[in-house]
Protein backbone atom coordinates (compact mmCIF):
# COMPACT_ATOMS: atom_id res chain seq x y z
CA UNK A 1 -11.23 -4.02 8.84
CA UNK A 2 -12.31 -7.35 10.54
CA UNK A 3 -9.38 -8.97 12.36
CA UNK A 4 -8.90 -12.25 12.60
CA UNK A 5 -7.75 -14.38 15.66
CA UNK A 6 -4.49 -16.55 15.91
CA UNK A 7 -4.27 -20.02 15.61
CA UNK A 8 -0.92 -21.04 15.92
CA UNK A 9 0.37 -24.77 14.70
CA UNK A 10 0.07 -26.14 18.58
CA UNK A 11 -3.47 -25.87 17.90
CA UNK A 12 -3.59 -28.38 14.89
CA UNK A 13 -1.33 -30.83 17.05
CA UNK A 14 -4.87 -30.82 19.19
CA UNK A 15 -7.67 -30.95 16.38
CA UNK A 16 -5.41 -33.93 14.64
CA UNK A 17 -4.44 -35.82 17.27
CA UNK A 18 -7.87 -37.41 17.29
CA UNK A 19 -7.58 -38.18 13.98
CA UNK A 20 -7.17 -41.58 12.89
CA UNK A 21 -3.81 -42.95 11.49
CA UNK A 22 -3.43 -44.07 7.83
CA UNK A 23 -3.86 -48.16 9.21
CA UNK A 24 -6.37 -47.40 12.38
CA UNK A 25 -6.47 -49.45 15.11
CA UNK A 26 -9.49 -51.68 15.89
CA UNK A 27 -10.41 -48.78 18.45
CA UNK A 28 -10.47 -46.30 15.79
CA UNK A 29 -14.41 -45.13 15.05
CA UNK A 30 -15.31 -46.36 11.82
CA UNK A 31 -18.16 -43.22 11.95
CA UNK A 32 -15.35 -40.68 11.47
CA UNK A 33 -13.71 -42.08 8.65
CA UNK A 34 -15.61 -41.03 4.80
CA UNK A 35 -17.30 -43.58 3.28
CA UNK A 36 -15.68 -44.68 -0.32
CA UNK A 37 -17.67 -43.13 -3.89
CA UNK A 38 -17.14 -40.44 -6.01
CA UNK A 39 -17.49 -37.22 -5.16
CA UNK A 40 -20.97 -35.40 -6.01
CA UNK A 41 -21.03 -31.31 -4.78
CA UNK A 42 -25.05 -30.98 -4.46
CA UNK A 43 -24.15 -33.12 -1.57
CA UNK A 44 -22.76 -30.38 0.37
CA UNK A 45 -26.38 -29.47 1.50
CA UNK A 46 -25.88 -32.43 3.67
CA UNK A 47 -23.38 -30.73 6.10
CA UNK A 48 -25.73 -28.04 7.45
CA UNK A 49 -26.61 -29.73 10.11
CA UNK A 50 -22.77 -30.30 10.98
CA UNK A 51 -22.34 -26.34 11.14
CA UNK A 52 -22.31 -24.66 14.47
CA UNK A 53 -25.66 -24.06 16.09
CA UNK A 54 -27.25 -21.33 16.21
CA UNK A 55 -25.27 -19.75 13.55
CA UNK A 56 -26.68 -17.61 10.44
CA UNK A 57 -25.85 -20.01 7.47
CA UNK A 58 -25.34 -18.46 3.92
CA UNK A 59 -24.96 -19.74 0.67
CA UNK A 60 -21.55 -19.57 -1.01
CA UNK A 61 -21.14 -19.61 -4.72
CA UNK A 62 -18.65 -19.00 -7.50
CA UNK A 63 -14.79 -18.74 -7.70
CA UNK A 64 -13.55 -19.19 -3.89
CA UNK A 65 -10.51 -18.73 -2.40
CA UNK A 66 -8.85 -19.11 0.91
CA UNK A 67 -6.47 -15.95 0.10
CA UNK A 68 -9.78 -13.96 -0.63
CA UNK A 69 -11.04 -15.06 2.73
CA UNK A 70 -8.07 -13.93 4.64
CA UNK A 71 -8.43 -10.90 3.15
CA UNK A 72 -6.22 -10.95 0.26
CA UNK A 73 -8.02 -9.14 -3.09
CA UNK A 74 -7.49 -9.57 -6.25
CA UNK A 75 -3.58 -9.14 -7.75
CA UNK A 76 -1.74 -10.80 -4.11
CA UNK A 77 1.31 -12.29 -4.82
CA UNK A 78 2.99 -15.50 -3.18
CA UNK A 79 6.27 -15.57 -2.26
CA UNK A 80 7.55 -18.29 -3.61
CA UNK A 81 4.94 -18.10 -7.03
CA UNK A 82 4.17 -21.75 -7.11
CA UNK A 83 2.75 -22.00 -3.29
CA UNK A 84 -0.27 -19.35 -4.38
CA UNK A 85 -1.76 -22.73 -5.83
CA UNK A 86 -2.48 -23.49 -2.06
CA UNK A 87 -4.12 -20.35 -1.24
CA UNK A 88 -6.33 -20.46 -4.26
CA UNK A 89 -6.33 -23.78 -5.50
CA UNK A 90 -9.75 -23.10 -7.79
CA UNK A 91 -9.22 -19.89 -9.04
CA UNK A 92 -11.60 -20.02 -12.03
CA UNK A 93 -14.70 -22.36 -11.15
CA UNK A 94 -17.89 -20.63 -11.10
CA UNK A 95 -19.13 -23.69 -9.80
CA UNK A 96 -17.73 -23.98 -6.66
CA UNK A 97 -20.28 -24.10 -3.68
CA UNK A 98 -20.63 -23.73 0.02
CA UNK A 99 -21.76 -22.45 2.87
CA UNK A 100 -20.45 -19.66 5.67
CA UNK A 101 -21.74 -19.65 8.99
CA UNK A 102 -21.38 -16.87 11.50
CA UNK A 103 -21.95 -16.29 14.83
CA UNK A 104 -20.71 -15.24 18.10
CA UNK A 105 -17.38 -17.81 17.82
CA UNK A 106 -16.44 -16.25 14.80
CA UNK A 107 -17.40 -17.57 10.69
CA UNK A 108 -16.82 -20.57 9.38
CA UNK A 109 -16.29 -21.57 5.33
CA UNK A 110 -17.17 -24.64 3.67
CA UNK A 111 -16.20 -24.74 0.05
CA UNK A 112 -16.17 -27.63 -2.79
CA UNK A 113 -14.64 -26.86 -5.78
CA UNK A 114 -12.38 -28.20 -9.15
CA UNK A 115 -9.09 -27.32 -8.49
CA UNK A 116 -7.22 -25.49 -11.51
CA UNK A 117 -4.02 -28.74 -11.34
CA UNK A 118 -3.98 -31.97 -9.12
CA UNK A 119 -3.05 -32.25 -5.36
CA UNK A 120 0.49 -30.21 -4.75
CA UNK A 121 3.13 -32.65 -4.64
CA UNK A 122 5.57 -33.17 -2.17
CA UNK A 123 8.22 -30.97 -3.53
CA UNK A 124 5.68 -27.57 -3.88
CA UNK A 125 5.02 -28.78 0.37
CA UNK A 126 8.22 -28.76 0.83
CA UNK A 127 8.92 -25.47 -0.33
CA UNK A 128 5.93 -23.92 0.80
CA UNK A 129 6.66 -24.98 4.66
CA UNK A 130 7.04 -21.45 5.22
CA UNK A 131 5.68 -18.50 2.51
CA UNK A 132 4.67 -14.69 2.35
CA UNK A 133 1.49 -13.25 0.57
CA UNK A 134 1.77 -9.48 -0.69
CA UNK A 135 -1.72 -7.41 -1.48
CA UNK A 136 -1.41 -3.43 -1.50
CA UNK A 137 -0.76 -2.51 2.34
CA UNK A 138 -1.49 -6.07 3.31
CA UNK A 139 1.41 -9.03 3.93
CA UNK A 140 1.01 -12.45 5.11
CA UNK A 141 3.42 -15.25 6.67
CA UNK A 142 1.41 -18.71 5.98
CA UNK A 143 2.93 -21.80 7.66
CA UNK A 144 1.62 -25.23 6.38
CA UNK A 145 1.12 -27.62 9.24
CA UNK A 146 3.34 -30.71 8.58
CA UNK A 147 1.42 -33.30 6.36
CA UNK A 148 1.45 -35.66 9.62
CA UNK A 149 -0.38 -33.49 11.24
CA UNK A 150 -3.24 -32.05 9.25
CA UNK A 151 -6.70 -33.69 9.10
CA UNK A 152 -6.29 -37.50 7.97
CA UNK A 153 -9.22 -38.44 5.11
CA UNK A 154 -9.16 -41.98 3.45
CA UNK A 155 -8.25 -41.93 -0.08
CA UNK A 156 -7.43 -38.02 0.00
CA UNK A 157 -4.38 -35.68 0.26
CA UNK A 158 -4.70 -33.32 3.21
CA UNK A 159 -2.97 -29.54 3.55
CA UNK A 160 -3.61 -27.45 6.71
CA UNK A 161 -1.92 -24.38 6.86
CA UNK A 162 -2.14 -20.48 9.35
CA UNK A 163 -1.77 -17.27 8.22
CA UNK A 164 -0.81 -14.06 10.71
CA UNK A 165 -1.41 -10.80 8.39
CA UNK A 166 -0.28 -7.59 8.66
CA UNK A 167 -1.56 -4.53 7.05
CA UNK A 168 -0.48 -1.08 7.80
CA UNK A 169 -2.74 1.69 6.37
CA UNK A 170 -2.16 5.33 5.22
CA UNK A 171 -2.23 7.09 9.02
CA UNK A 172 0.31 4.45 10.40
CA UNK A 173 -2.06 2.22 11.86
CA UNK A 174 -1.25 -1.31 12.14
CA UNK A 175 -3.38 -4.61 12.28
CA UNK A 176 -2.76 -7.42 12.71
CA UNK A 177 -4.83 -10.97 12.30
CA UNK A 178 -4.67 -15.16 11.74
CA UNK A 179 -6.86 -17.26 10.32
CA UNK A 180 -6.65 -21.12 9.58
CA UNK A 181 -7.71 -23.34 6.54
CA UNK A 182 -7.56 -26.86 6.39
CA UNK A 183 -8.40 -28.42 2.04
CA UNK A 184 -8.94 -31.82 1.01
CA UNK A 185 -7.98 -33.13 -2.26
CA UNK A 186 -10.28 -35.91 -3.45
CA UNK A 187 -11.69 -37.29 -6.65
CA UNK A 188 -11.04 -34.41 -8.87
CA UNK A 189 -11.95 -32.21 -6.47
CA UNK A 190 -10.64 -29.73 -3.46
CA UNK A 191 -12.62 -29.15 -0.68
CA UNK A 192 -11.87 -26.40 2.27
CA UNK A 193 -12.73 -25.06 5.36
CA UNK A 194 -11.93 -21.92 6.82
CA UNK A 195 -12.33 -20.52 10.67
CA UNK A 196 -12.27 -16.37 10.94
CA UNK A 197 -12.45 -15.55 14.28
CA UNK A 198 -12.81 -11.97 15.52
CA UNK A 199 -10.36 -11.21 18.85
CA UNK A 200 -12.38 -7.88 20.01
CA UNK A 201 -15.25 -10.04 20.21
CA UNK A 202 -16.63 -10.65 23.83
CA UNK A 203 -17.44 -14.20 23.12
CA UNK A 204 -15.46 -17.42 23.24
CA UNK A 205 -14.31 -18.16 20.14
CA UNK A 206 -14.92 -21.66 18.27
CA UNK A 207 -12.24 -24.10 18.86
CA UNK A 208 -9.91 -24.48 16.12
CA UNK A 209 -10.49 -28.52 16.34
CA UNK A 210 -13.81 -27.59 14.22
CA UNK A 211 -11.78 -27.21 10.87
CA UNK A 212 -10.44 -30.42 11.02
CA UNK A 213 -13.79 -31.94 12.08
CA UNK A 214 -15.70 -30.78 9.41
CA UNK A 215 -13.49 -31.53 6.80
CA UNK A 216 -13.82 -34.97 7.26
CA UNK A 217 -17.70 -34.81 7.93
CA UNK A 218 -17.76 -32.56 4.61
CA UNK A 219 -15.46 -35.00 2.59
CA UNK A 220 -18.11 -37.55 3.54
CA UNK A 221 -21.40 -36.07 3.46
CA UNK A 222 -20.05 -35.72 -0.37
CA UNK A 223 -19.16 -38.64 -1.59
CA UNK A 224 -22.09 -40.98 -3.03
C-alpha cells in the first residue's frame, strides 16, 4: 500500500502566504490572479505545461474524488455525515476531467468537475474544522486549513484541507500516511488538486506550495 507523506497545516501558512489578499496591494502581480469568464473544462489541457517537469502526465476521467485519492474506496464514512461533501464534492459526474502527474516528488491531481450542491457554507466549515473518515481497516483525521489561509482565487470560494490515515491490516501491521488537497469553487463548478507524496522514496519530495499554485493557474487556464 502506497504511503503518503505529511503535510501538516504550517505548510499551507507557507504556500498561502504569497497569495494575494481579497483587496491586493498595487505590488500584488496582476499575472497570478485568474482572469474573469465563465468557466469552460476542455480548457484544462491548458495547464500541462504548469505540471512538474519531467513528470509522466495521464489523463483523468470520470467521477473523482479526493477521498478515493487518499485511499478511501467505495462505502467510507465521514464523521460528522455532512463534511463527506468536502472529500467528494462530485460524486456522480462522469464528466469530470484531469490530469495526474507522477514522478520522483511524488503525484500530483488536477481535477474539474460539477459539484453534486453549491460551495459548503460557513456553518458545514465550521463544523468540519476537524473530522474522521472510516473505510474497512482504514481511518482518517482531515483538518481544513482556516479559510484565511487556503489558496485566495478572485470570484471563488477556496477549501484546503490534510489528511493523516491510518490503516491497520489483518497481521497487525500499521501504516500510516498524509496527503493534502486544496478545491476551488467557481462558476458552477469545483476544481481540485491533490499532492501524494511517497516518504520511502529517496527523492525530495515536491513542495507542498505547488497545490496552492496550481490551483490558481488551473482556475485560470479555465476560464474563457
Amino acid at each position: 500500500m502506497r504511503q503518503l507523506i505529511v503535510c501538516l497545516t504550517a505548510l499551507w501558512l507557507a504556500a498561502c502566504a504569497a497569495q494575494p489578499s481579497p483587496a491586493p496591494s498595487p505590488s500584488s502581480s496582476p499575472s497570478l490572479l485568474p482572469r474573469g469568464g465563465s468557466v469552460n473544462p476542455a480548457n484544462i489541457k491548458r495547464i500541462r505545461t504548469a505540471l512538474p517537469a519531467g513528470y509522466e502526465i495521464a489523463d483523468v476521467s470520470g467521477p473523482v474524488s479526493a477521498a478515493g485519492l487518499w485511499g478511501f474506496g467505495s462505502g467510507w464514512t465521514a464523521a460528522p455525515a455532512p463534511c463527506a461533501t468536502l472529500a467528494d464534492p462530485a460524486p456522480a459526474d462522469p464528466g469530470a476531467r484531469g490530469y495526474s502527474a507522477s514522478g520522483s516528488g511524488g503525484t500530483v491531481y488536477v481535477i474539474v468537475a460539477v459539484p453534486g450542491q453549491g460551495a459548503p457554507d460557513d456553518g458545514l466549515i465550521g463544523d468540519c474544522a476537524h473530522w474522521t473518515m472510516t473505510f474497512a481497516h482504514t481511518t482518517g483525521e482531515v483538518t481544513l486549513a482556516p479559510m484565511s489561509e487556503a489558496p485566495h482565487i478572485d470570484g471563488a470560494q477556496t477549501v484546503a484541507m490534510t489528511v493523516a490515515t491510518r490503516t491497520i491490516v489483518e497481521s497487525g501491521t500499521e501504516t500510516d500516511g498524509n496527503a493534502v488537497t486544496a478545491q476551488a469553487y467557481v462558476d458552477n463548478h469545483v476544481v481540485s488538486v491533490t499532492l501524494i507524496t511517497d516518504p520511502g522514496s529517496p527523492h525530495p519530495p515536491l513542495d507542498s506550495a505547488v497545490v496552492g499554485d496550481l490551483l490558481v493557474t488551473t482556475v485560470s487556464a479555465l476560464r474563457d
